[in-house]
N, C-alpha and C. Protein backbone atom coordinates (compact mmCIF):
# COMPACT_ATOMS: atom_id res chain seq x y z
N UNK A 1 0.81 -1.19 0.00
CA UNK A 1 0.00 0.00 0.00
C UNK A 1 0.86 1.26 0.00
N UNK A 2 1.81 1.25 0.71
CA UNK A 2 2.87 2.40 1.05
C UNK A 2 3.30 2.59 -0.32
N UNK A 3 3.76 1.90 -1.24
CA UNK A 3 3.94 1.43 -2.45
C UNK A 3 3.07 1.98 -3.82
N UNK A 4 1.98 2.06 -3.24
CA UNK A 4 0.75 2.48 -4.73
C UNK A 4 0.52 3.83 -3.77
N UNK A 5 0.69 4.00 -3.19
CA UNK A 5 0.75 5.83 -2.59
C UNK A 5 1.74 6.92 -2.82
N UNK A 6 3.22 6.20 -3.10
CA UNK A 6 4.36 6.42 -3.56
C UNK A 6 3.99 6.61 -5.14
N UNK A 7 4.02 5.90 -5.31
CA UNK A 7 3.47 6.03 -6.83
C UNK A 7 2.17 7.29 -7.31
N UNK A 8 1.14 7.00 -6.32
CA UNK A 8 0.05 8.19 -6.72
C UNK A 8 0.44 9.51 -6.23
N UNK A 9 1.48 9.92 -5.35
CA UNK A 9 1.98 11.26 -4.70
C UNK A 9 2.87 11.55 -6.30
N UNK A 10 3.46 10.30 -6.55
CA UNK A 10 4.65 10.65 -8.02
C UNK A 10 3.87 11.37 -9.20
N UNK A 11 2.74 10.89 -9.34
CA UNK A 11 1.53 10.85 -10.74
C UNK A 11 0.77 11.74 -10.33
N UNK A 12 0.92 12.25 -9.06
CA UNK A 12 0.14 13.45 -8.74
C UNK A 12 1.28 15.06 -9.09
N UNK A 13 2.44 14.92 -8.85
CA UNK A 13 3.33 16.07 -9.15
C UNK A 13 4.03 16.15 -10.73
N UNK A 14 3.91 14.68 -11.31
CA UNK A 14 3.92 14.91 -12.24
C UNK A 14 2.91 15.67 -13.18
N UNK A 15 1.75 15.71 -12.70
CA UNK A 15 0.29 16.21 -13.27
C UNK A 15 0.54 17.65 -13.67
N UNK A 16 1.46 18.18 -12.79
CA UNK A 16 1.42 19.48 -13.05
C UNK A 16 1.89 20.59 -11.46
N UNK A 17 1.55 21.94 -11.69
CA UNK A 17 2.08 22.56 -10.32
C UNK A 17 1.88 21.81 -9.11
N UNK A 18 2.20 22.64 -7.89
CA UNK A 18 2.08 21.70 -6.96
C UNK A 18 0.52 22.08 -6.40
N UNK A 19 -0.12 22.79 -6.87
CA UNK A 19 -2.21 23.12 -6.66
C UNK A 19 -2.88 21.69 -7.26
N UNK A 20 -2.64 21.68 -8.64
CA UNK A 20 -2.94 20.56 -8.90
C UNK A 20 -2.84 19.03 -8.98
N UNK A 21 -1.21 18.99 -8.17
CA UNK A 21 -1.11 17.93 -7.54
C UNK A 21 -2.11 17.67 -6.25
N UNK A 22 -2.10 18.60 -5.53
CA UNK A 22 -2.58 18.48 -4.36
C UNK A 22 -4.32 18.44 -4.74
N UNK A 23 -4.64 18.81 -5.68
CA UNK A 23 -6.44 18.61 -6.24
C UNK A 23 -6.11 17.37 -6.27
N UNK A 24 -5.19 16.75 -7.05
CA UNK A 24 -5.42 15.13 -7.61
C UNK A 24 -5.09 14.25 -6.17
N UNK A 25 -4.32 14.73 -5.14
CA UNK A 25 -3.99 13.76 -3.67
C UNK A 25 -5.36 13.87 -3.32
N UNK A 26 -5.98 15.03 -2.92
CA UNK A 26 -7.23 14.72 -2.46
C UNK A 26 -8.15 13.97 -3.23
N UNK A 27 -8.49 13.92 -4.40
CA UNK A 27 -9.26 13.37 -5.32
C UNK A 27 -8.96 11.72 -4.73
N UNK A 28 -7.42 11.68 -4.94
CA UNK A 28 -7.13 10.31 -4.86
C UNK A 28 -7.28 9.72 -2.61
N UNK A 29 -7.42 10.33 -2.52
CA UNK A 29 -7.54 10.47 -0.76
C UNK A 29 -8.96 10.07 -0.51
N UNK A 30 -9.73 10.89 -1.40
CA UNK A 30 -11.24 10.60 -1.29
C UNK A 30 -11.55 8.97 -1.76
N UNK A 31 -10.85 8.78 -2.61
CA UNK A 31 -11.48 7.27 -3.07
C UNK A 31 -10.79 6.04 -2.31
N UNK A 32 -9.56 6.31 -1.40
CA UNK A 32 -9.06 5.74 -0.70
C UNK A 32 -9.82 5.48 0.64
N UNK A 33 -10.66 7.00 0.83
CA UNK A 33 -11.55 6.37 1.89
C UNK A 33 -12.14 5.65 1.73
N UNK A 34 -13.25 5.82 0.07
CA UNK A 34 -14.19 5.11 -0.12
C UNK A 34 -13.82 3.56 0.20
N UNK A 35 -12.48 2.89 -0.49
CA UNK A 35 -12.50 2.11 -0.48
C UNK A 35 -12.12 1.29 1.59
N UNK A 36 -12.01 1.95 2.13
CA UNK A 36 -12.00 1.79 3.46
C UNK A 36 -10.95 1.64 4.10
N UNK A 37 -9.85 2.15 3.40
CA UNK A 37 -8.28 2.35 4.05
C UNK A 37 -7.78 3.70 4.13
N UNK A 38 -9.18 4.17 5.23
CA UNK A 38 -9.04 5.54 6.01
C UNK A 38 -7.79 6.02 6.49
N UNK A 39 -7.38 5.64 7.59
CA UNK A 39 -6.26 6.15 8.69
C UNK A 39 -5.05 6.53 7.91
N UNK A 40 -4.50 4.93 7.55
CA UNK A 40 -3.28 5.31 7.00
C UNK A 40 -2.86 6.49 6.17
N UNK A 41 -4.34 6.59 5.12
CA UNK A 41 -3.91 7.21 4.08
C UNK A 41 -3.86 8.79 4.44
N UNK A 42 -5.19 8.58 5.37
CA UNK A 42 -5.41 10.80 5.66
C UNK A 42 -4.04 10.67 5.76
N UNK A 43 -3.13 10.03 7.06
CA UNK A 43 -1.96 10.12 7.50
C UNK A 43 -1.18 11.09 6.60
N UNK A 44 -1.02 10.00 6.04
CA UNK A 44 -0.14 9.91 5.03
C UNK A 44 -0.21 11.23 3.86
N UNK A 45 -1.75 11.26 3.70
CA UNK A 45 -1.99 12.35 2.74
C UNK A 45 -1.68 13.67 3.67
N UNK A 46 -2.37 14.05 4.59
CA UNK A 46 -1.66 15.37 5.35
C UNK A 46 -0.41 15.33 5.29
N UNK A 47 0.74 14.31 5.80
CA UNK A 47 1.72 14.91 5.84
C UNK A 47 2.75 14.98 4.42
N UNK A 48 2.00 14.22 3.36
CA UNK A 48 2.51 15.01 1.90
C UNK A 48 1.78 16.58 1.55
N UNK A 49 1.00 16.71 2.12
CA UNK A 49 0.11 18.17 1.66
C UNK A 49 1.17 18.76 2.87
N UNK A 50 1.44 18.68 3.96
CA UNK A 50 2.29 19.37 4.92
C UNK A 50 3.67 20.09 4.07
N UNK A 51 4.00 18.59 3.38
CA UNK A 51 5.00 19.02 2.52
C UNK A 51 5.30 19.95 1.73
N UNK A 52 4.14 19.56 0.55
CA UNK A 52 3.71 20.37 -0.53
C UNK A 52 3.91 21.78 -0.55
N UNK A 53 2.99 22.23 1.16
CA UNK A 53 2.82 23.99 1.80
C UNK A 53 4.10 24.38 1.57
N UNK A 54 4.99 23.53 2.48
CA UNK A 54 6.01 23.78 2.63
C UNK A 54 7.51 23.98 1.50
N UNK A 55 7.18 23.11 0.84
CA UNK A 55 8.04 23.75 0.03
C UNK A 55 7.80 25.52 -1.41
N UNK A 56 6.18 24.85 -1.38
CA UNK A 56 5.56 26.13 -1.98
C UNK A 56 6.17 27.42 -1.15
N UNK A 57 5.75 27.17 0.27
CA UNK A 57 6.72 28.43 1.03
C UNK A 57 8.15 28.57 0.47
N UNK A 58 8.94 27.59 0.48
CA UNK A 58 10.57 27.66 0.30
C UNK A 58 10.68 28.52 -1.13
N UNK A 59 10.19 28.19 -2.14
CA UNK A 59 10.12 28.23 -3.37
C UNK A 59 9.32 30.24 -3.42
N UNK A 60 8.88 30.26 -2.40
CA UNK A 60 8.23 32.00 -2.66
C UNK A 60 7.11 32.11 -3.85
């Protein structure tokens, strides 16, 4: 799982800036709930969106 999240964070920044990566993590976050592997993923998804802020900050 850690594995196909790695991969969808990759296919998400490749998509484009880092706004529309972060449209496509949530998009892809939402269907992760659906499918019922809640916890890990919010986890996981906040602290790549944590990221994301953050380097958007670095970057100005």
């Amino acid at each position: 799982m850690a594995s196909s999240l790695s991969t969808l964070g990759d296919f998400a920044m490749r998509r484009g800036n880092l706004g529309q990566a972060s449209d496509n993590f949530r998009q892809a976050l939402a269907l992760f709930q659906q499918m019922g592997m809640r916890t890990q993923v919010v986890q996981t998804g906040a602290s790549l969106l944590r990221m994301e802020r953050e380097l958007a900050r670095q970057r100005g």
